[in-house]
Each structure stands twice: as C-alpha cells, then as structure tokens.
C-alpha atoms as a PDB file:
ATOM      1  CA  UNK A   1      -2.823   6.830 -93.453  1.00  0.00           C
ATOM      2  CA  UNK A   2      -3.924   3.630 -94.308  1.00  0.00           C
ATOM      3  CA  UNK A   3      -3.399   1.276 -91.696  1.00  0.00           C
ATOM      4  CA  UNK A   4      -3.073  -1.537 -93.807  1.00  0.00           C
ATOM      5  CA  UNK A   5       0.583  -0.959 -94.475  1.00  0.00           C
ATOM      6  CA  UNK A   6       2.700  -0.749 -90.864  1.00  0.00           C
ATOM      7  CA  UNK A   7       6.068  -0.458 -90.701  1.00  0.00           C
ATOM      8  CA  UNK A   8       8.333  -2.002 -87.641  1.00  0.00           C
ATOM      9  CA  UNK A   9      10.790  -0.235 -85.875  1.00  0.00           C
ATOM     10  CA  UNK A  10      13.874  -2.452 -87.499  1.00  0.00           C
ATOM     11  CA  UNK A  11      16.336  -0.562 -89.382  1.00  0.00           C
ATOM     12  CA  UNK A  12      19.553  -2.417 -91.450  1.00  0.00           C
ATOM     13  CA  UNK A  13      22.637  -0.628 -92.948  1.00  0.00           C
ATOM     14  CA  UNK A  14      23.161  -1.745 -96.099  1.00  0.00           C
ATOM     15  CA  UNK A  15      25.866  -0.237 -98.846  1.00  0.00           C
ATOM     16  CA  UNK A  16      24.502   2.999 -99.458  1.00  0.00           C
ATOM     17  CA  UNK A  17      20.928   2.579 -98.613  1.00  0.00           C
ATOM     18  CA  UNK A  18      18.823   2.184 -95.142  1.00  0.00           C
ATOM     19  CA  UNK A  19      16.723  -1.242 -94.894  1.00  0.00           C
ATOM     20  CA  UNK A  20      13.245  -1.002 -93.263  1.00  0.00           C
ATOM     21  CA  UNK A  21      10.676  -3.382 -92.955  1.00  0.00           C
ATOM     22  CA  UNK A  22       7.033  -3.134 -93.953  1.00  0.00           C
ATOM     23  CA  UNK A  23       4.000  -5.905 -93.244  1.00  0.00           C
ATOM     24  CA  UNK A  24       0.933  -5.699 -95.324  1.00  0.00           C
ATOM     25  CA  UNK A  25      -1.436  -8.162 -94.686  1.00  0.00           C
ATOM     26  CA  UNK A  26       1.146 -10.326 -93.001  1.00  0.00           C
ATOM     27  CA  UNK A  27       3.596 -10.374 -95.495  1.00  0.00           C
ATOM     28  CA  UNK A  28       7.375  -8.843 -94.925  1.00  0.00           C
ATOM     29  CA  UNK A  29       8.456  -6.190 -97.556  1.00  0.00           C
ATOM     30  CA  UNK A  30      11.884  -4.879 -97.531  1.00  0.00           C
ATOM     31  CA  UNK A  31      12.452  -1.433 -98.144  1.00  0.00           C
ATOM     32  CA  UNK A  32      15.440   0.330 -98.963  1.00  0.00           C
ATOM     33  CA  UNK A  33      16.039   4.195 -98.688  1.00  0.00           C
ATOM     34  CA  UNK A  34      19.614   5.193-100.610  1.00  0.00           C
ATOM     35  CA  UNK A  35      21.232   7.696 -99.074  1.00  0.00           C
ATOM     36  CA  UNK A  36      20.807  10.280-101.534  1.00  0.00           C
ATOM     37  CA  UNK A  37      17.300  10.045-100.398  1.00  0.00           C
ATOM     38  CA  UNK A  38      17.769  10.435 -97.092  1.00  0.00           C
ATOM     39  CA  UNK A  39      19.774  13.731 -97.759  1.00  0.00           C
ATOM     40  CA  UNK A  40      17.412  15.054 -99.518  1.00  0.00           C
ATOM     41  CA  UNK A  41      14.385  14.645 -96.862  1.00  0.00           C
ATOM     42  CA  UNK A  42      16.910  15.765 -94.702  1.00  0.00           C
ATOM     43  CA  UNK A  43      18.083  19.095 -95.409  1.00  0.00           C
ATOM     44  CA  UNK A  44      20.565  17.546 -98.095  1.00  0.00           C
ATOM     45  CA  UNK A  45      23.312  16.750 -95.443  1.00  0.00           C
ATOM     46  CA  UNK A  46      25.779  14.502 -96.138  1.00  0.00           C
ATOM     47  CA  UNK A  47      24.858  10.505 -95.629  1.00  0.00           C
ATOM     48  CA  UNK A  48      26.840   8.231 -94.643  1.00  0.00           C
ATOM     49  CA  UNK A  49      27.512   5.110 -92.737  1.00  0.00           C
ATOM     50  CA  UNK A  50      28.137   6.831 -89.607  1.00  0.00           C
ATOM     51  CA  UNK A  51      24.793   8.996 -89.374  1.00  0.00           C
ATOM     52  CA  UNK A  52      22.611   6.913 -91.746  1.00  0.00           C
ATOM     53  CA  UNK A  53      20.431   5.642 -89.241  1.00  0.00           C
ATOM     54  CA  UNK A  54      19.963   8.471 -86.914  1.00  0.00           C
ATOM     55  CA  UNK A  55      19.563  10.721 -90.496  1.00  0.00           C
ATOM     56  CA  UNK A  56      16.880   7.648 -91.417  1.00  0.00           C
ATOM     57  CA  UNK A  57      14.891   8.444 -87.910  1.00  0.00           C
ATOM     58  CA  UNK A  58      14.972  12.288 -88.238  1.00  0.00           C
ATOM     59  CA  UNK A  59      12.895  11.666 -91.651  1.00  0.00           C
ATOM     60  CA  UNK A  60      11.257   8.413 -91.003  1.00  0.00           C
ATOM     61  CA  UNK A  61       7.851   9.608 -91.507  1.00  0.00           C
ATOM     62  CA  UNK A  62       8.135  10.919 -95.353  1.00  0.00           C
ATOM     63  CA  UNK A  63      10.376   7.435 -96.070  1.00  0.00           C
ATOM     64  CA  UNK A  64       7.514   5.425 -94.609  1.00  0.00           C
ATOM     65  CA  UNK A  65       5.320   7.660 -96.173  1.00  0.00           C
ATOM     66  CA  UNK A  66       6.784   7.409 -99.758  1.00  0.00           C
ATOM     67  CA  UNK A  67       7.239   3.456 -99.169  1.00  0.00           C
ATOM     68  CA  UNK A  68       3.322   3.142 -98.494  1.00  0.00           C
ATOM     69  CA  UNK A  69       2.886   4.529-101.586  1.00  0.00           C
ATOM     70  CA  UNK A  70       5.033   2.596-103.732  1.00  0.00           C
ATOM     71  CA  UNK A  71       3.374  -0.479-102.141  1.00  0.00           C
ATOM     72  CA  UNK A  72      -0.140   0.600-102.941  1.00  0.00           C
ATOM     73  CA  UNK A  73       1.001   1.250-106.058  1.00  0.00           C
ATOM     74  CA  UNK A  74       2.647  -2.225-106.071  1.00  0.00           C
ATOM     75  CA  UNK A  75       5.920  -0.944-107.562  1.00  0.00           C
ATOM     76  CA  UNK A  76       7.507  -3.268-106.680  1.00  0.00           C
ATOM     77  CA  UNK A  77      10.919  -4.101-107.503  1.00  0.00           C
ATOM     78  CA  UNK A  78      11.812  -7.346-109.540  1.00  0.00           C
ATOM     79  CA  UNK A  79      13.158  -8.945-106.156  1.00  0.00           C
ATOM     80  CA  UNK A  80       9.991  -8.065-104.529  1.00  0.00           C
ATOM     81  CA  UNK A  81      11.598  -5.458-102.568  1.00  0.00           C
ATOM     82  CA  UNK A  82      10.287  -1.022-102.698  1.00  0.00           C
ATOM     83  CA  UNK A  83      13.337   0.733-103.615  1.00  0.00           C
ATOM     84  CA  UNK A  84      13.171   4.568-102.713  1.00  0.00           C
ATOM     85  CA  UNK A  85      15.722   6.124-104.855  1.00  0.00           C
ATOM     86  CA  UNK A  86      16.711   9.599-106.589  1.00  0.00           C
END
C-alpha cells in the first residue's frame, strides 16, 4: 500500500452514500462510497441509513482500497471530491 495516501477513522452519513476522509500530502479529500457500493463489497445486502456505517466498516479495506486508487489516478471529481460509485 502506498503510504502516501492514509485515511482517518471519520465516517459521515450522507443521502445515500458513506463520507470518509483521506490526507495525501496534507491535504483533506472527501470520499464518498454510495450505498450500492457498499452492498456490493458486502455480500449485496441491503444499505441503508440504519446499517450504513457498520456495513462501511465490515468492507472498509476494499473502499479505502478503491479510493487510493482513484486518487493516484487523480480522478477526481469536479468538486475535488473521489466518488466510488456503481
């Protein structure tokens, strides 16, 4: 993994979609997993805003995973943000 990308522990519901944060090189990227994401690293179950988070944390590693390479890719989103969607 390359340690230049870390991700902090803080997680945000948003509508839909999971908020996590990502510093490279100081700066603060937002990340957003939607939940159709999240169901489908996790066994497709149903996402919601109930069991988002604790769905989020059962897959973190392949989100954080798939986030680092977006941002190495610098696919970035128009608002600056990495948007992992379906």
């Amino acid at each position: 993994m390359n340690q230049s990308v870390i991700f902090t522990d803080q997680l945000y519901m948003e509508t839909n979609q999971v908020r996590f944060i990502a510093q490279q090189q100081g700066m603060h990227i937002n990340c957003f997993a939607s939940f159709a994401v999240i169901s489908a690293l996790c066994d497709h179950q149903v996402v919601n805003e109930h069991n988002a988070v604790h769905l989020f944390e059962q897959c973190r590693f392949d989100l954080e995973d798939k986030a680092e390479a977006l941002i190495e890719q610098e696919a970035f989103s128009d608002s600056g943000d990495i948007l992992l969607l379906l």
